[in-house]
PDB file of N, CA and C in Angstrom:
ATOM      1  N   UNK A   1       6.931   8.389  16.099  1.00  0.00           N
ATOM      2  CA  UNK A   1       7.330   9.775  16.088  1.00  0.00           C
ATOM      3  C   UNK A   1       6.757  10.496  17.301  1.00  0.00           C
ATOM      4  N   UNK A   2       5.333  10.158  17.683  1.00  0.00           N
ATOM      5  CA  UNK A   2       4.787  11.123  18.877  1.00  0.00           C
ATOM      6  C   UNK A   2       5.607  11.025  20.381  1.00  0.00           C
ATOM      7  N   UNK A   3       6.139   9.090  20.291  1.00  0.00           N
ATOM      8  CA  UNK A   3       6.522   8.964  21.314  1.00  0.00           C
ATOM      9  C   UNK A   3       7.824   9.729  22.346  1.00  0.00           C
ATOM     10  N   UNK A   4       8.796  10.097  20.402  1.00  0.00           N
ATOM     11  CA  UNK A   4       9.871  10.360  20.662  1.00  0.00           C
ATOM     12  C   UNK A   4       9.892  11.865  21.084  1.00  0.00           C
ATOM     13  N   UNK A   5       8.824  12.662  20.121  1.00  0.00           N
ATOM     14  CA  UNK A   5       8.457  14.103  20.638  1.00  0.00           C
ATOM     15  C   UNK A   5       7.827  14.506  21.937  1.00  0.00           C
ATOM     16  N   UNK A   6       7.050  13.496  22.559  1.00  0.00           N
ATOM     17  CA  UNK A   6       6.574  13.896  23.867  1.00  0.00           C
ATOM     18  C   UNK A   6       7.830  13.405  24.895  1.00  0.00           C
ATOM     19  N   UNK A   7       8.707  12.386  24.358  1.00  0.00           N
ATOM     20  CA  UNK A   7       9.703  12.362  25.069  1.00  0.00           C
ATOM     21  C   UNK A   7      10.454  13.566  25.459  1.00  0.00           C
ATOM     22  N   UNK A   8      10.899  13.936  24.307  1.00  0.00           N
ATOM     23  CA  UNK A   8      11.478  14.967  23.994  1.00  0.00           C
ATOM     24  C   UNK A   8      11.440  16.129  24.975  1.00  0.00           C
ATOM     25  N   UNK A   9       9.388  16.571  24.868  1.00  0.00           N
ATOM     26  CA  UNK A   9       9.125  17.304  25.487  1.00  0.00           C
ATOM     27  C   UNK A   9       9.546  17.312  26.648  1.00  0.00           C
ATOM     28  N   UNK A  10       9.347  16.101  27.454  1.00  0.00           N
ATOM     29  CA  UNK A  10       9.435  15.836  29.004  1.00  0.00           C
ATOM     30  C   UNK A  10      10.934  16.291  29.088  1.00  0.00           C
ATOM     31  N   UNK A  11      11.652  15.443  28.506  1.00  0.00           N
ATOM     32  CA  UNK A  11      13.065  16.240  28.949  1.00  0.00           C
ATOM     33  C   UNK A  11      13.402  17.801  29.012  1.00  0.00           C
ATOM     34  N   UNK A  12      12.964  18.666  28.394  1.00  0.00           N
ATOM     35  CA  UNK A  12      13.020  19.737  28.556  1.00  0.00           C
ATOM     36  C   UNK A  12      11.864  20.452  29.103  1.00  0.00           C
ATOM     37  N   UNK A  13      11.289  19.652  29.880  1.00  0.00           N
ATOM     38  CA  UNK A  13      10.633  20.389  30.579  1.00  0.00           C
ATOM     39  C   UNK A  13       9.511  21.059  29.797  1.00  0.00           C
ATOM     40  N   UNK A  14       9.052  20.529  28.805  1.00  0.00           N
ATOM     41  CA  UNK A  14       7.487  21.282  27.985  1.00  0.00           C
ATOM     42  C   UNK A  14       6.320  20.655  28.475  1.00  0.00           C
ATOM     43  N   UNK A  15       5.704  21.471  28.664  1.00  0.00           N
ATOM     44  CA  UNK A  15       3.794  20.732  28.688  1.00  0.00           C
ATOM     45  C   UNK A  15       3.902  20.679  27.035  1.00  0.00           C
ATOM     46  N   UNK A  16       2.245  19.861  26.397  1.00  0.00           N
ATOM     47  CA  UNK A  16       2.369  20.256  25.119  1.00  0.00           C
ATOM     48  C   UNK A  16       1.695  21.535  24.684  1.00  0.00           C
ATOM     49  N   UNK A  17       1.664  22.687  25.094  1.00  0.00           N
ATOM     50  CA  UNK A  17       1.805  23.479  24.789  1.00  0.00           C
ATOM     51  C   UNK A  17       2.750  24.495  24.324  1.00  0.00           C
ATOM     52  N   UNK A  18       3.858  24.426  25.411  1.00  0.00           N
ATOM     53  CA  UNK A  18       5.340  24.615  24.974  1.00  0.00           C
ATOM     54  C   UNK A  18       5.529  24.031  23.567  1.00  0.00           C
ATOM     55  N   UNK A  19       5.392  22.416  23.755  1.00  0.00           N
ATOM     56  CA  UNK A  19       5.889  22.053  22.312  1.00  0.00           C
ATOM     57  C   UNK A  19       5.325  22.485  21.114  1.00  0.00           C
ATOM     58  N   UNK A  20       3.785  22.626  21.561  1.00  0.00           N
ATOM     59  CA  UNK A  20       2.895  22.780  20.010  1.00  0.00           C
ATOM     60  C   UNK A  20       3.454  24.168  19.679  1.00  0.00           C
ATOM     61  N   UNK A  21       3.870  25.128  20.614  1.00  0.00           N
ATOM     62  CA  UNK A  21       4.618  26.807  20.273  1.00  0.00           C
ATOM     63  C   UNK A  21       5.735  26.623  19.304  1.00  0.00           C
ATOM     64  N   UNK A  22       6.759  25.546  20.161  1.00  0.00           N
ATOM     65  CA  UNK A  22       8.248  25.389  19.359  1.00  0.00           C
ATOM     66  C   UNK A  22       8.099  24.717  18.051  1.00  0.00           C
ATOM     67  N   UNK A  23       6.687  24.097  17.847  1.00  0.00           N
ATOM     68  CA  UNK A  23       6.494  23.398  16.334  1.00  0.00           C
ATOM     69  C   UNK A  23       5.987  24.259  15.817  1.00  0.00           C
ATOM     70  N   UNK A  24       5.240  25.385  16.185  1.00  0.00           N
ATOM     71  CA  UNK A  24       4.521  26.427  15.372  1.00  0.00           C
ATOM     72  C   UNK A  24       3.073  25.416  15.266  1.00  0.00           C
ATOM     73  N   UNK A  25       2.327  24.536  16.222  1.00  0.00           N
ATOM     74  CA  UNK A  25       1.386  24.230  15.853  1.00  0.00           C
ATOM     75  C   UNK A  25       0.400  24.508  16.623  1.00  0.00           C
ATOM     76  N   UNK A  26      -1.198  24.606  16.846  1.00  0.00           N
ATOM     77  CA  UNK A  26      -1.714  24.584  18.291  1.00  0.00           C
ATOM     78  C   UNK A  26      -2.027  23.440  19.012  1.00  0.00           C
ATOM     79  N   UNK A  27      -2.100  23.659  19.853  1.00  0.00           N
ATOM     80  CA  UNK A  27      -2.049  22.969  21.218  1.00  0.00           C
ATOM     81  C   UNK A  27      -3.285  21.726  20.824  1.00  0.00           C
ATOM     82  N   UNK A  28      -4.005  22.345  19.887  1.00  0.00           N
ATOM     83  CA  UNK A  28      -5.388  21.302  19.150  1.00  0.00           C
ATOM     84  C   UNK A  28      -4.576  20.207  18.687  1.00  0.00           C
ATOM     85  N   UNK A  29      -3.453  20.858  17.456  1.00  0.00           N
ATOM     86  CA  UNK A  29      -3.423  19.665  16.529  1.00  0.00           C
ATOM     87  C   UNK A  29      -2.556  18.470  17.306  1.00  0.00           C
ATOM     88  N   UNK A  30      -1.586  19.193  18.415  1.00  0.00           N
ATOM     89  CA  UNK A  30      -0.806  18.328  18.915  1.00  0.00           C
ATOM     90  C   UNK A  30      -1.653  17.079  19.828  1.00  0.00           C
ATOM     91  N   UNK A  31      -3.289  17.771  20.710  1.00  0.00           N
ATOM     92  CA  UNK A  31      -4.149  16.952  21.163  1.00  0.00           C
ATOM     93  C   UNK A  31      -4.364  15.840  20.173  1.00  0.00           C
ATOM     94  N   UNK A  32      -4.880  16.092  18.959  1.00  0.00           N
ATOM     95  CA  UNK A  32      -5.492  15.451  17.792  1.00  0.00           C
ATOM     96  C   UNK A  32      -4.501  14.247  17.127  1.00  0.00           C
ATOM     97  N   UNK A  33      -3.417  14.553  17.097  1.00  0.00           N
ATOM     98  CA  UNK A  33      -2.322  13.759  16.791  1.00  0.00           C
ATOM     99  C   UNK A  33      -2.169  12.784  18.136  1.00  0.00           C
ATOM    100  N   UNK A  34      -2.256  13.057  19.282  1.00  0.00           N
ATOM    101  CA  UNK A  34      -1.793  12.415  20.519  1.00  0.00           C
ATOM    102  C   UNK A  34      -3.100  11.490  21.013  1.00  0.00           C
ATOM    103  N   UNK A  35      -4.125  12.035  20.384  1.00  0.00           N
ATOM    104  CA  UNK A  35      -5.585  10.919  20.845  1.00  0.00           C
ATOM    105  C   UNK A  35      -6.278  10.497  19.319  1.00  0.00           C
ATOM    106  N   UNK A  36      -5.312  10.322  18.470  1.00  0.00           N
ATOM    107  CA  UNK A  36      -5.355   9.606  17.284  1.00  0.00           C
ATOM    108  C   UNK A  36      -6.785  10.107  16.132  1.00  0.00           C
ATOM    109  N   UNK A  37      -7.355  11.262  16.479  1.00  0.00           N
ATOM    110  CA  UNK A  37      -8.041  12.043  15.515  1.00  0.00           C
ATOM    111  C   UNK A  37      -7.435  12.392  14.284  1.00  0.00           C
ATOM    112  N   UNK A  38      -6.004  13.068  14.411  1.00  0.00           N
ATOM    113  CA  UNK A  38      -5.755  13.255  12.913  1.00  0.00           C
ATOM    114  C   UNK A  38      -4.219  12.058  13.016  1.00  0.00           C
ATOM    115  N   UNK A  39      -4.370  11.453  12.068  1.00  0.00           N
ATOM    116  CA  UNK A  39      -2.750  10.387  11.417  1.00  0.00           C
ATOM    117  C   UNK A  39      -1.825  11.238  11.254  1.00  0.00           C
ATOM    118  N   UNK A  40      -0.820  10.962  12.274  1.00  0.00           N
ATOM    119  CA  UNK A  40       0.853  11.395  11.799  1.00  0.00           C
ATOM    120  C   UNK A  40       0.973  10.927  10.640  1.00  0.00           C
ATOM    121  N   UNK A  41       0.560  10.151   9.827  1.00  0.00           N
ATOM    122  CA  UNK A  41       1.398   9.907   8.551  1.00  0.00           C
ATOM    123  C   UNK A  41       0.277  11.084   7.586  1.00  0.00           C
ATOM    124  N   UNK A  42      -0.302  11.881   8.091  1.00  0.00           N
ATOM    125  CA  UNK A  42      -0.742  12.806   7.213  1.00  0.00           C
ATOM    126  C   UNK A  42      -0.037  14.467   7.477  1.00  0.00           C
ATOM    127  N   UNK A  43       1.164  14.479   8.007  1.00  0.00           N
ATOM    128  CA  UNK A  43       1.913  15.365   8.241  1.00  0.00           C
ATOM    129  C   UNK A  43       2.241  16.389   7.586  1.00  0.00           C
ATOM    130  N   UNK A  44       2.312  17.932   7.842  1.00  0.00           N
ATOM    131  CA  UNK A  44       2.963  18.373   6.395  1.00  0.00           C
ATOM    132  C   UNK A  44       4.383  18.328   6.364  1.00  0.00           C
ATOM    133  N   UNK A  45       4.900  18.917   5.245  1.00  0.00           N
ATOM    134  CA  UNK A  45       6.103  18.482   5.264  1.00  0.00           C
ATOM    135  C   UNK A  45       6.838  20.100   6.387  1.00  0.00           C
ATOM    136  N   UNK A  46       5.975  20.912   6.012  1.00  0.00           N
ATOM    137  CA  UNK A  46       6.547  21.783   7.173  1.00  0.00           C
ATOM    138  C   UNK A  46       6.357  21.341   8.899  1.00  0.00           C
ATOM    139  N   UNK A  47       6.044  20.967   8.778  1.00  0.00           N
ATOM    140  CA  UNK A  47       5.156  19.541  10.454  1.00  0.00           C
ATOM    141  C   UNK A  47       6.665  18.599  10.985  1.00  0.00           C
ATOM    142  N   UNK A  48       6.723  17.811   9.426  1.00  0.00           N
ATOM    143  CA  UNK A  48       8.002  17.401   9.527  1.00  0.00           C
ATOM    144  C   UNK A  48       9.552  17.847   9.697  1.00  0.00           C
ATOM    145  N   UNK A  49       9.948  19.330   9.012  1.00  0.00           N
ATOM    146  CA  UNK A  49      10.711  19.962   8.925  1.00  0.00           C
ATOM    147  C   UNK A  49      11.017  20.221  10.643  1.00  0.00           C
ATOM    148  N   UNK A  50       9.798  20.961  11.517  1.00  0.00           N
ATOM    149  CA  UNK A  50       9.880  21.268  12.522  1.00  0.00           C
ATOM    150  C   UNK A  50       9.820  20.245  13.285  1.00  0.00           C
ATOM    151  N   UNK A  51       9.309  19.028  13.283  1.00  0.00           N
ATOM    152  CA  UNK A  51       9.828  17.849  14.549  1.00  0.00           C
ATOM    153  C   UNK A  51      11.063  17.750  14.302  1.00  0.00           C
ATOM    154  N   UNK A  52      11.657  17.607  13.176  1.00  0.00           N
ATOM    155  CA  UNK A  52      12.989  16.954  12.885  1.00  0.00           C
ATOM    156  C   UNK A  52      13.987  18.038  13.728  1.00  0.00           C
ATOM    157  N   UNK A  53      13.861  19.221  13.618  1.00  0.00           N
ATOM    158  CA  UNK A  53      14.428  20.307  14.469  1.00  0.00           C
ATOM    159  C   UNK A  53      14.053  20.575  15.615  1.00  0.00           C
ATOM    160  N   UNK A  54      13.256  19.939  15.873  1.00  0.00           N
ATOM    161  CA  UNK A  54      12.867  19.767  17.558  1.00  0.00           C
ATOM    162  C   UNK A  54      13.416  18.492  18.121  1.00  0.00           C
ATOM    163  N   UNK A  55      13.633  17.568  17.345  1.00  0.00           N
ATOM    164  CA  UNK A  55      14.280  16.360  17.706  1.00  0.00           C
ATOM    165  C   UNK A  55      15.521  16.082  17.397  1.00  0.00           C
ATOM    166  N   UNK A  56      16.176  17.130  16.530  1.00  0.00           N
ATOM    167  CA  UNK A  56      17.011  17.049  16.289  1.00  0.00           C
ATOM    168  C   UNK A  56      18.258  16.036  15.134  1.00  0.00           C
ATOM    169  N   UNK A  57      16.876  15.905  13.916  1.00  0.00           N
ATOM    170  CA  UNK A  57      16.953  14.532  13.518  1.00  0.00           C
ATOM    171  C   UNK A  57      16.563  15.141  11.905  1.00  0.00           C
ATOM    172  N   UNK A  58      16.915  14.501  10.706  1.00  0.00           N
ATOM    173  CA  UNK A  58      17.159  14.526   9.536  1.00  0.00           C
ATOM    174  C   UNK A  58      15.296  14.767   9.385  1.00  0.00           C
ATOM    175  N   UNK A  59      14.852  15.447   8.487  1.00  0.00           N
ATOM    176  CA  UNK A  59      12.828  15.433   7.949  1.00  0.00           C
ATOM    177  C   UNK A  59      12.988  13.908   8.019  1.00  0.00           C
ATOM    178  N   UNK A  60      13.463  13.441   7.472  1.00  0.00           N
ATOM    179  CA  UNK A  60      13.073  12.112   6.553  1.00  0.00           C
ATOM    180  C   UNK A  60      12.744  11.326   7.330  1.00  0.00           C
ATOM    181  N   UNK A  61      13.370  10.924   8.650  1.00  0.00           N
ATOM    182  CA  UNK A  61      13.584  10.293   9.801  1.00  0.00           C
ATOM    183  C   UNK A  61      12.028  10.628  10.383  1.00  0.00           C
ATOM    184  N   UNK A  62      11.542  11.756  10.960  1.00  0.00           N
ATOM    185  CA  UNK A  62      10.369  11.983  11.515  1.00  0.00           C
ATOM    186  C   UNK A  62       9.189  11.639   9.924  1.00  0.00           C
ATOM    187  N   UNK A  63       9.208  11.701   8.919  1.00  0.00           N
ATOM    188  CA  UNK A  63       8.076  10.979   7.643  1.00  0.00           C
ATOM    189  C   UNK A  63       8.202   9.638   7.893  1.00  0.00           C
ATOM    190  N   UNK A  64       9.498   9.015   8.435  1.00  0.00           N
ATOM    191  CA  UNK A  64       9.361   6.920   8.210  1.00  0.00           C
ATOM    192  C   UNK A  64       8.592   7.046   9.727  1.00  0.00           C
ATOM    193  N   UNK A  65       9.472   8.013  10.662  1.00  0.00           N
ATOM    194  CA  UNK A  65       8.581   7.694  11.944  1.00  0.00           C
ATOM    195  C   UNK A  65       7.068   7.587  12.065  1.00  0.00           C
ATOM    196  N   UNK A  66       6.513   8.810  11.179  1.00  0.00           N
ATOM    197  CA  UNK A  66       5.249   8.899  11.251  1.00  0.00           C
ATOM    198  C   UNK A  66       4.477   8.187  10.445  1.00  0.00           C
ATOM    199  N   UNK A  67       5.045   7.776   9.452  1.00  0.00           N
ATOM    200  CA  UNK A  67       3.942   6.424   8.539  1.00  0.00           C
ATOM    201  C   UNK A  67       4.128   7.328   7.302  1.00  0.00           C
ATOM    202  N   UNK A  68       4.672   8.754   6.863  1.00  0.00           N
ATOM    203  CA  UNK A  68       4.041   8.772   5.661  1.00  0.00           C
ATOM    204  C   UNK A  68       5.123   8.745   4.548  1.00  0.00           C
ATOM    205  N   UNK A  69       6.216   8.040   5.131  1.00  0.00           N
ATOM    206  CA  UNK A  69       7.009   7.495   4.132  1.00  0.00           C
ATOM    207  C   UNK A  69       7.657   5.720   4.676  1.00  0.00           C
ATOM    208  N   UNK A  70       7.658   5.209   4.282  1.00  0.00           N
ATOM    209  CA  UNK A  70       7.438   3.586   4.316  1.00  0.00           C
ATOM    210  C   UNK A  70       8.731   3.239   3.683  1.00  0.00           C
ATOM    211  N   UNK A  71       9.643   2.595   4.571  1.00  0.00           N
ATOM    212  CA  UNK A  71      10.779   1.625   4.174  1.00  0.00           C
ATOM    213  C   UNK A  71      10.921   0.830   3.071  1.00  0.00           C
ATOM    214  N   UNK A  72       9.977   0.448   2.906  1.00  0.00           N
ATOM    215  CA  UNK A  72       9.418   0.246   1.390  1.00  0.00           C
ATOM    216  C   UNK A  72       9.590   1.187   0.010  1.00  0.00           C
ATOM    217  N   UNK A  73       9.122   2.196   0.444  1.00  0.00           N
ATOM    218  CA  UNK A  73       9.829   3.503  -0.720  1.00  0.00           C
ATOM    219  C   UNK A  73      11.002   3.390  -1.209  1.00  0.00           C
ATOM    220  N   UNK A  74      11.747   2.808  -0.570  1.00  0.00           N
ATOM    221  CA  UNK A  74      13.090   2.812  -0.539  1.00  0.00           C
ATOM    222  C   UNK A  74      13.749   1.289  -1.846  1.00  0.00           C
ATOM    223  N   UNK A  75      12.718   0.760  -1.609  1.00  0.00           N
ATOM    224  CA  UNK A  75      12.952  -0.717  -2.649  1.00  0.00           C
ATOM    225  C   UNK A  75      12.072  -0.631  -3.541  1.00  0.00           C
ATOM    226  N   UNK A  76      13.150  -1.214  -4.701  1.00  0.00           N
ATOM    227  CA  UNK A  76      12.167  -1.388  -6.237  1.00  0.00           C
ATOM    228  C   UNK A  76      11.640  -2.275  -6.151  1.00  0.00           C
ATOM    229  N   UNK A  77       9.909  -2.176  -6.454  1.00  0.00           N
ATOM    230  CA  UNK A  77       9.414  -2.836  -6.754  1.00  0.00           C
ATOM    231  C   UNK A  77       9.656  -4.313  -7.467  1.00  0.00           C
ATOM    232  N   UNK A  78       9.347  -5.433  -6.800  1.00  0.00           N
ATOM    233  CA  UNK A  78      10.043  -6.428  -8.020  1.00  0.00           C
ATOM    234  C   UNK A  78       8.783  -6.748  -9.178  1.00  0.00           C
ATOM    235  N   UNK A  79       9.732  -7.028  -9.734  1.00  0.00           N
ATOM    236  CA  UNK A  79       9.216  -7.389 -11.361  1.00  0.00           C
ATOM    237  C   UNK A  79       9.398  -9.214 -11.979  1.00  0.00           C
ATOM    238  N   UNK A  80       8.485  -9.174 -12.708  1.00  0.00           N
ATOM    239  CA  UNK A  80       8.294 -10.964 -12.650  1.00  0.00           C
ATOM    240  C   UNK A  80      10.138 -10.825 -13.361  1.00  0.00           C
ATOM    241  N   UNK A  81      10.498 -12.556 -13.252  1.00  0.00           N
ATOM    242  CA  UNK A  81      11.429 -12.736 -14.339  1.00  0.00           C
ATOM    243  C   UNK A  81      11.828 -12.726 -16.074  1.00  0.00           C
ATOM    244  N   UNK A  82      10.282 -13.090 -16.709  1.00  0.00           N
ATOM    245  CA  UNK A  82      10.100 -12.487 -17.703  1.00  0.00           C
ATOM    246  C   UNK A  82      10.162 -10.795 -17.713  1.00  0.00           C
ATOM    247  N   UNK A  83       9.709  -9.888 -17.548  1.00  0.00           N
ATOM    248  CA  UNK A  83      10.314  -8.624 -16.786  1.00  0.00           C
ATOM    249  C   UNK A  83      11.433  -7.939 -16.983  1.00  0.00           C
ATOM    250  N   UNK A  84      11.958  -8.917 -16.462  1.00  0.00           N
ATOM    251  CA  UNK A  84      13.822  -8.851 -15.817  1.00  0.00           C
ATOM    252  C   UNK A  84      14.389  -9.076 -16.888  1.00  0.00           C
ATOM    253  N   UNK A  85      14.087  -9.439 -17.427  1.00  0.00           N
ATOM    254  CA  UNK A  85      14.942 -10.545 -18.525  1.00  0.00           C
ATOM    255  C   UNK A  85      14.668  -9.124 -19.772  1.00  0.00           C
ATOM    256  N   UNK A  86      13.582  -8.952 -20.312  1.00  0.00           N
ATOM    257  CA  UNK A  86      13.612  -8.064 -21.146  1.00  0.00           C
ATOM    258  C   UNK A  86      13.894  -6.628 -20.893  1.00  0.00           C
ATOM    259  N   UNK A  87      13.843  -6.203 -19.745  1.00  0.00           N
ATOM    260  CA  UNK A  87      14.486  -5.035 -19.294  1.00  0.00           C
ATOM    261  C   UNK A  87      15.766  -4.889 -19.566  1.00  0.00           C
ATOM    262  N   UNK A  88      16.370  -6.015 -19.433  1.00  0.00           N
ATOM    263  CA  UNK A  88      18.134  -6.435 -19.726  1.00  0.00           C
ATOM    264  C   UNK A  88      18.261  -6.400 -20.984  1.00  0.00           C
ATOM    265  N   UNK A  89      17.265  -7.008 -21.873  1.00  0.00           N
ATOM    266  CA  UNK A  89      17.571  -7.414 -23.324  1.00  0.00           C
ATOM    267  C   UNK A  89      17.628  -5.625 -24.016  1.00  0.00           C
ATOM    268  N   UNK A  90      16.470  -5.429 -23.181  1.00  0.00           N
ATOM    269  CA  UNK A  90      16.182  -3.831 -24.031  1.00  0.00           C
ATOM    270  C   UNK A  90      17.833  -2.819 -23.641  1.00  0.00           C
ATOM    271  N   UNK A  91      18.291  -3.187 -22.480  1.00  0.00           N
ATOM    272  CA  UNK A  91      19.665  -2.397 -21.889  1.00  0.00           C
ATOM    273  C   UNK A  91      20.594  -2.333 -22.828  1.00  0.00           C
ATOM    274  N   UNK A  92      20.851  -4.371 -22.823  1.00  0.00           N
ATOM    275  CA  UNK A  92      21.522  -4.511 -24.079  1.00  0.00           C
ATOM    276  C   UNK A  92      21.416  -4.142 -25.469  1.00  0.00           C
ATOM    277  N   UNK A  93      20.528  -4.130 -25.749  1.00  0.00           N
ATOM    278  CA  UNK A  93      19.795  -3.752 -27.237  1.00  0.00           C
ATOM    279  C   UNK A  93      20.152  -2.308 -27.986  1.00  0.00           C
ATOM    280  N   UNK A  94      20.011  -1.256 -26.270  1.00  0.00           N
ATOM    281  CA  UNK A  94      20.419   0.021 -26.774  1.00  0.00           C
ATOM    282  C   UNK A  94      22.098   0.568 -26.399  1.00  0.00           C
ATOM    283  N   UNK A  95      22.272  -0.436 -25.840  1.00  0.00           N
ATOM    284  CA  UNK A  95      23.957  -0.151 -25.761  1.00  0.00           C
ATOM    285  C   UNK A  95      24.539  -0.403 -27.217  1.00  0.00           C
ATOM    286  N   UNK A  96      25.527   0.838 -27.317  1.00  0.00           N
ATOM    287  CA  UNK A  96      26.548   0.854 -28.558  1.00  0.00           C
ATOM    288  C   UNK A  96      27.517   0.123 -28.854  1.00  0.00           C
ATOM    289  N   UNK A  97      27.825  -0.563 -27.413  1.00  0.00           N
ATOM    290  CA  UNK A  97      29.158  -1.287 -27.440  1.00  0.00           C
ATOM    291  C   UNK A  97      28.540  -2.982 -27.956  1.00  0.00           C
ATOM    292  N   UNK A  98      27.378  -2.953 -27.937  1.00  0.00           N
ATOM    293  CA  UNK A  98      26.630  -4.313 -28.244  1.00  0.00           C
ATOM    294  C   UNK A  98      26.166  -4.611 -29.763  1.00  0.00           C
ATOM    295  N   UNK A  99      26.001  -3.119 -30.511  1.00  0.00           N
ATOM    296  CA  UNK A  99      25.137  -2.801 -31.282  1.00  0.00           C
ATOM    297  C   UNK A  99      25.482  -4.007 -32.705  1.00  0.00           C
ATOM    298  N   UNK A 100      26.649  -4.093 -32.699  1.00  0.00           N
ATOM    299  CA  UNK A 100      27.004  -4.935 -33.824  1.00  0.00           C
ATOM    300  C   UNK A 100      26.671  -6.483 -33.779  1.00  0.00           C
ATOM    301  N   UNK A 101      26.241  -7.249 -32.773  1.00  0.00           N
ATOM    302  CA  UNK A 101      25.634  -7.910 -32.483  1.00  0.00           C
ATOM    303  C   UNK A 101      24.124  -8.441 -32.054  1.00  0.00           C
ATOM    304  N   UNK A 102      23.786  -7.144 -32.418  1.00  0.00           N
ATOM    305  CA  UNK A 102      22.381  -7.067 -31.953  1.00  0.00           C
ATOM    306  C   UNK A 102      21.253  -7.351 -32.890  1.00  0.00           C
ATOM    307  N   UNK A 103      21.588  -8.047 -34.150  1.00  0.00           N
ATOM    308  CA  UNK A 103      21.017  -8.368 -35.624  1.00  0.00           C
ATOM    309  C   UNK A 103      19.515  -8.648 -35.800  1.00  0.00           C
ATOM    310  N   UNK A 104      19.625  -9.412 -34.222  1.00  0.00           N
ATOM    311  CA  UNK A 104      18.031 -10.359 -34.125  1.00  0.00           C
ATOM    312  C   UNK A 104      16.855 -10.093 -32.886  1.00  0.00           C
ATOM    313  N   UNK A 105      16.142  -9.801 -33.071  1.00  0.00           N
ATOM    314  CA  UNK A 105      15.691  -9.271 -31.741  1.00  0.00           C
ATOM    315  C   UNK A 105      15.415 -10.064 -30.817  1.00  0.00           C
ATOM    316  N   UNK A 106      15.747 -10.291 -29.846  1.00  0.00           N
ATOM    317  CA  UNK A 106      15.716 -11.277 -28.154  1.00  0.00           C
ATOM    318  C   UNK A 106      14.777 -11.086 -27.794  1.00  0.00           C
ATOM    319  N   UNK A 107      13.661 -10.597 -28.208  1.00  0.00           N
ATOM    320  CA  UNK A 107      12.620 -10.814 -27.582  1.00  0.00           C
ATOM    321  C   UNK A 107      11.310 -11.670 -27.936  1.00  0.00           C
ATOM    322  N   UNK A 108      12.033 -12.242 -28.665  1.00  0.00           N
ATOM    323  CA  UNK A 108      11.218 -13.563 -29.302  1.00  0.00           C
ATOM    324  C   UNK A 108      11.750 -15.008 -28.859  1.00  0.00           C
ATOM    325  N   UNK A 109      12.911 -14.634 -28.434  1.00  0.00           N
ATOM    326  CA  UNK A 109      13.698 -15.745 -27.953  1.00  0.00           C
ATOM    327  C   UNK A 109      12.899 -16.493 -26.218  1.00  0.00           C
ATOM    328  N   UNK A 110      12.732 -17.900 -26.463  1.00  0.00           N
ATOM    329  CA  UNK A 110      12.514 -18.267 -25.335  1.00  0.00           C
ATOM    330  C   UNK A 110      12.772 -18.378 -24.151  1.00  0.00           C
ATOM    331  N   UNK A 111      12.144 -18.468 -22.825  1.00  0.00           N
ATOM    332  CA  UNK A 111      13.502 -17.896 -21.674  1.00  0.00           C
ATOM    333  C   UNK A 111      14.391 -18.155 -20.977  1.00  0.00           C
ATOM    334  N   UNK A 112      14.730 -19.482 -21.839  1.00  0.00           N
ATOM    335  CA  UNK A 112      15.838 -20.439 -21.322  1.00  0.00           C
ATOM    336  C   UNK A 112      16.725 -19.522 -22.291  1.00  0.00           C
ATOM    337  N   UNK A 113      16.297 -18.987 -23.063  1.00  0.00           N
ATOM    338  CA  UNK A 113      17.936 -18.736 -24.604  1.00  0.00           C
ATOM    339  C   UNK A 113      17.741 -16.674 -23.632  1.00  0.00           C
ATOM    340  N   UNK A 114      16.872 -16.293 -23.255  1.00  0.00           N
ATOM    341  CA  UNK A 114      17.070 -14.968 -22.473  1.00  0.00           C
ATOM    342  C   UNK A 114      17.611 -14.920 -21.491  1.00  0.00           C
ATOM    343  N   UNK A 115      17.766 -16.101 -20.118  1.00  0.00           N
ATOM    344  CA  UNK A 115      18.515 -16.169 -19.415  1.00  0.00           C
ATOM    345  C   UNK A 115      19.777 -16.266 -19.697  1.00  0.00           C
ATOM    346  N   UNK A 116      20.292 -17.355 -20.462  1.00  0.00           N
ATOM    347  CA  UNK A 116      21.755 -17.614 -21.381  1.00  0.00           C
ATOM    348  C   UNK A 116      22.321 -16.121 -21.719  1.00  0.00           C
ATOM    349  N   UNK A 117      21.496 -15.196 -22.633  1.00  0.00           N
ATOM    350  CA  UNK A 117      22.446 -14.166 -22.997  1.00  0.00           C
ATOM    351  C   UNK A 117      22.555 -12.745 -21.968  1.00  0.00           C
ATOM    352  N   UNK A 118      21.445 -13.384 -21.124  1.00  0.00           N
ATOM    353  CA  UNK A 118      21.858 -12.462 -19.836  1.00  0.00           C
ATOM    354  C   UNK A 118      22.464 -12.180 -19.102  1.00  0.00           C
TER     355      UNK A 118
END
């Protein structure tokens, strides 16, 4: 994220002072961020709001840039296969369209017979 904002800057011609004005920040925090005293991924979200409009780019985009949202956020966690399997059973279990079949509870069932009705 810093790289793309001091880029930024240069193209239009900012010292970072200019920029730390157009972010609404001082000229400190932009030092502090640029010689690694304070972590971009500890940004506020108003921090973020204003790079993204200085860069011209969605918040969200300047939070993955800066570390404090992780590509990872984005994916569920995985879960063992036992897990999986009863998450499904429980899906099935509370669906209506299943309900008349649902006599015995699957979760006693071993996980060769939980894969099968999965």
């Amino acid at each position: 994220m810093l790289g793309w904002l001091f880029d930024e800057a240069r193209k239009r011609g900012h010292d970072f002072k200019d920029m730390a004005a157009e972010l609404g920040v001082t000229y400190g925090y932009i030092n502090q961020l640029r010689t690694g005293v304070r972590s971009p991924s500890h940004i506020s979200q108003e921090m973020a709001e204003a790079t993204a409009k200085y860069l011209g780019c969605p918040p969200i985009v300047t939070k993955i840039l800066a570390g404090r949202v992780k590509m990872s956020d984005f994916i569920a966690p995985r879960e063992s296969e036992e897990d999986t399997l009863d998450r499904i059973l429980r899906q099935i279990q509370e669906d209506p369209r299943f309900d008349s079949f649902c006599h015995v509870t699957f979760f006693n069932f071993r996980s060769r017979q939980k894969k099968s009705l999965c």
